[in-house]
Protein backbone atom coordinates (compact mmCIF):
# COMPACT_ATOMS: atom_id res chain seq x y z
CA UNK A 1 0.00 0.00 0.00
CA UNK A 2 1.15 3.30 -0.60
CA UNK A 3 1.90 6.22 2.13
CA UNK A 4 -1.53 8.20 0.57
CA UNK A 5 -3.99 4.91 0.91
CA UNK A 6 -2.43 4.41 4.46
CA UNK A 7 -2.87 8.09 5.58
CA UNK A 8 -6.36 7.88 3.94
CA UNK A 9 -7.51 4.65 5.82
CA UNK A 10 -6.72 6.54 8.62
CA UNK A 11 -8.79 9.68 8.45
CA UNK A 12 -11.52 7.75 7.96
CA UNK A 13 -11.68 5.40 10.46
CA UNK A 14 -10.50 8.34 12.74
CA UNK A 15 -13.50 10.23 11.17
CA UNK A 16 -15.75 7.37 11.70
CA UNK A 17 -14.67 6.87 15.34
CA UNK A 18 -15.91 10.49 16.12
CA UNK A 19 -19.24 10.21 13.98
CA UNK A 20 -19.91 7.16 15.98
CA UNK A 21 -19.48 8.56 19.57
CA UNK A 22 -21.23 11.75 18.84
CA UNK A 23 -23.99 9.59 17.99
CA UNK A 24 -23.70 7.59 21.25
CA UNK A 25 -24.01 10.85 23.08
CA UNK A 26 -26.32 12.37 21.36
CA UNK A 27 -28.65 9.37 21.91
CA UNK A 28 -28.08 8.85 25.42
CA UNK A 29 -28.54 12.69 26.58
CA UNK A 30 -31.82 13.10 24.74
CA UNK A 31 -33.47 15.33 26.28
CA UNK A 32 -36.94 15.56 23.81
CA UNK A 33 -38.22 12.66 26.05
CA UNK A 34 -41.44 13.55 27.63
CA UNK A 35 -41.36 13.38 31.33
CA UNK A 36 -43.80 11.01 32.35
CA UNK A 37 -46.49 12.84 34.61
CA UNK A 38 -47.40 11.81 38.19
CA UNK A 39 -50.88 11.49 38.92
CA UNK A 40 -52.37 14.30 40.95
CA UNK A 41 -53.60 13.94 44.20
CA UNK A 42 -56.92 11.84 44.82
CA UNK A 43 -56.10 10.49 41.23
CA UNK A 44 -56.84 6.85 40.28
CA UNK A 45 -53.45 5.32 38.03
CA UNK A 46 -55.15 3.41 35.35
CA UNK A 47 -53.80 1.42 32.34
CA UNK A 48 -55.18 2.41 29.44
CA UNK A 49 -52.59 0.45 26.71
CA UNK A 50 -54.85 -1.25 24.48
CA UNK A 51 -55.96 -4.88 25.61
CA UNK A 52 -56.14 -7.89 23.53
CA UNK A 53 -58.67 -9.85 23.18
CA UNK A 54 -57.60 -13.04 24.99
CA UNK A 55 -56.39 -10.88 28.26
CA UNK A 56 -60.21 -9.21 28.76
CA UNK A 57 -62.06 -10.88 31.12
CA UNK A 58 -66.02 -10.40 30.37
CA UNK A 59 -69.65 -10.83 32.35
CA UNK A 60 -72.62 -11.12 29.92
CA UNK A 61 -75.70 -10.39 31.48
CA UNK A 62 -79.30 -10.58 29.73
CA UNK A 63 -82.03 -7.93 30.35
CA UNK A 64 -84.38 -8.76 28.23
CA UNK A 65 -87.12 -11.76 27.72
CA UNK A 66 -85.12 -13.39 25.20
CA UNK A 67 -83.88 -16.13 26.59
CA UNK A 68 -80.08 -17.38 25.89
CA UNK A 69 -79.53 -13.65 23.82
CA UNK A 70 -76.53 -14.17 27.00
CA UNK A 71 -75.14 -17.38 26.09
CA UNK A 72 -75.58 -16.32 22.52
CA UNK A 73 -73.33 -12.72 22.89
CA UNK A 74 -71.37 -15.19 25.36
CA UNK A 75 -69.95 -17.73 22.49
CA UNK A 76 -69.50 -14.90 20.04
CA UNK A 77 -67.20 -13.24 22.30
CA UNK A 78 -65.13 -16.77 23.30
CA UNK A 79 -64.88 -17.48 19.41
CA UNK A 80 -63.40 -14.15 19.28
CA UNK A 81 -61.03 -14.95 21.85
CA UNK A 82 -62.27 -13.25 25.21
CA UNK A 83 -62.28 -15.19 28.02
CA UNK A 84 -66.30 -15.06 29.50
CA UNK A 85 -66.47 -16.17 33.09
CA UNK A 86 -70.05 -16.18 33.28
CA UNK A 87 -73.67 -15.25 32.15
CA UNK A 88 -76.72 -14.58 33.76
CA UNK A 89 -79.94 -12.64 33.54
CA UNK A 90 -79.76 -9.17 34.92
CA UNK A 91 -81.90 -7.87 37.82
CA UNK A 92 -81.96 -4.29 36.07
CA UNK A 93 -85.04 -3.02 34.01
CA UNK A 94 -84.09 0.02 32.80
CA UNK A 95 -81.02 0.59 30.55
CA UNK A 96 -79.66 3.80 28.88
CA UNK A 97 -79.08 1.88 25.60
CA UNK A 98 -78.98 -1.71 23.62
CA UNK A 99 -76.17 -2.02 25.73
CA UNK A 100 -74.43 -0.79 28.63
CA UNK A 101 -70.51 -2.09 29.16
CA UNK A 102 -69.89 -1.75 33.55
CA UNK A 103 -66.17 -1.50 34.50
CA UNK A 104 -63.89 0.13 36.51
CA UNK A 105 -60.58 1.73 37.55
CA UNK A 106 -58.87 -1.72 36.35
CA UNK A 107 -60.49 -2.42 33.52
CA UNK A 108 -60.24 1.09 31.63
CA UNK A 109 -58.71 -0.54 28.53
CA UNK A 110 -60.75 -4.24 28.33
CA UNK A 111 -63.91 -2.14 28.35
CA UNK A 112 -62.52 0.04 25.39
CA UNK A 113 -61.89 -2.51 23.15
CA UNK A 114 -64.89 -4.03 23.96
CA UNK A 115 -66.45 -0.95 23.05
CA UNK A 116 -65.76 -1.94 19.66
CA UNK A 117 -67.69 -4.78 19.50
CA UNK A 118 -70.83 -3.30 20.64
CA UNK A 119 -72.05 -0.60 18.05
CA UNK A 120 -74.91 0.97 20.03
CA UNK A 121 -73.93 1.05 23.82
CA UNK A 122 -73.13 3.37 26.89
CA UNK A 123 -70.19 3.14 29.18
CA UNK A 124 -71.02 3.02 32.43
CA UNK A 125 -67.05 3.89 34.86
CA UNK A 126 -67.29 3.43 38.59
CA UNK A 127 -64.12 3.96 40.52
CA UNK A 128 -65.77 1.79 43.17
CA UNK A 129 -65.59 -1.30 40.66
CA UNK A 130 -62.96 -3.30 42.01
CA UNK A 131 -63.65 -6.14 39.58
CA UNK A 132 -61.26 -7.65 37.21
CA UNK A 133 -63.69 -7.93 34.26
CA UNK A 134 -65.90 -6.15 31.99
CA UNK A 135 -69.61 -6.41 32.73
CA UNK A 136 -71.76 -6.34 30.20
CA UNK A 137 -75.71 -5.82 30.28
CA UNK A 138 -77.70 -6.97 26.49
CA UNK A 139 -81.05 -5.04 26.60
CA UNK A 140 -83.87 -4.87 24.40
CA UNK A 141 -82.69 -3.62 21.11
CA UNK A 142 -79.57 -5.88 20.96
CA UNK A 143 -79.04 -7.55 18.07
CA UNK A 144 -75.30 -9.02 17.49
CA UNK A 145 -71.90 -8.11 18.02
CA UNK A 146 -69.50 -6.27 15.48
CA UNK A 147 -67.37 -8.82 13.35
CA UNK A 148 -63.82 -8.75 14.31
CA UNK A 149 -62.67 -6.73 11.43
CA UNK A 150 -65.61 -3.96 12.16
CA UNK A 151 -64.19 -4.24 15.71
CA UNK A 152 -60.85 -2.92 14.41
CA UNK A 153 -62.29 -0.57 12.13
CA UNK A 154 -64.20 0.74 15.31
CA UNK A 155 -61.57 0.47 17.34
CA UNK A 156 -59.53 2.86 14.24
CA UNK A 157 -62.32 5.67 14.63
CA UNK A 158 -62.68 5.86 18.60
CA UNK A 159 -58.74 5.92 19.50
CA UNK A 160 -57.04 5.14 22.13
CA UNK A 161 -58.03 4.39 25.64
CA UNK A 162 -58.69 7.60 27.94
CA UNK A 163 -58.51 8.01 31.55
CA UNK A 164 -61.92 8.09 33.08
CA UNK A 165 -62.88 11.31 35.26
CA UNK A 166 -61.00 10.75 38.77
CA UNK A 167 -58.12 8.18 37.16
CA UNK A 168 -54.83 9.30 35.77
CA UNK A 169 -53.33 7.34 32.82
CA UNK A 170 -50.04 5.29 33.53
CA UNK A 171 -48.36 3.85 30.67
């Protein structure tokens, strides 16, 4: 090799060598990082990172005459992957819609996605709901569930998850 390829080699890798640990720095002081914020006081944390299906736990209760419209809402939701601890008829008369999804501070994010699979329905958040699944109440009007793919398409026009009045979001 000649003197000029050697001296040549050299800047580079000498010029690669800096280019490579200004990198490193500027990565590691970053400072455009948001700050994650603390809750305020009184403040419920909440998750609200999107569920998946097979982690949301889910109560189908009937409140109408129809019987088995439960079991019926029940077996589309397990074929769609959510695990359904139990159905019943529901004591309550009155609802504020075809359906009405109950949860609370620990179930922000199961009852948002299965928000999406329920076209016409109200969301009913309790911070006093300690339970670790999504209650949901059929009423007169109910039909079927959204097909997995309206789901997504739903879930594509509501958003993301949002902490409930009284809750702060934690990531």
């Amino acid at each position: 090799m000649r003197i000029t390829q050697v001296r040549a080699i050299i800047v580079i890798g000498f010029l690669l060598v800096i280019a490579i640990a200004t990198s490193w720095i500027a990565i590691a002081n970053d400072s455009q990082t948001a700050e994650a914020e603390s809750c305020p006081p009184g403040a419920v944390p909440v998750d609200i990172s999107l569920a998946e299906e097979e982690d949301v736990s889910v109560r189908v209760l009937n409140a109408t005459d129809n019987a088995g419209l439960a079991d019926q809402a029940a077996a589309q939701l397990s074929d769609y992957g959510f695990e359904v601890i139990e159905t019943d008829n529901s004591d309550q008369e009155e609802l504020a819609s075809q359906v009405e999804i109950h949860y609370g501070p620990k179930t922000v994010a199961d009852a948002h996605l299965l928000r999406s699979y329920f076209a016409e329905s109200t969301h009913i958040f309790s911070l006093d709901n300690e339970n670790d699944y999504v209650e949901i109440i059929l009423g007169p009007g109910f039909q079927q569930l959204n097909t997995k793919s309206d789901a997504r398409n739903a879930l594509s026009v509501i958003g993301w998850p949002e902490a409930p009045e009284g809750t702060c979001a934690k990531e």
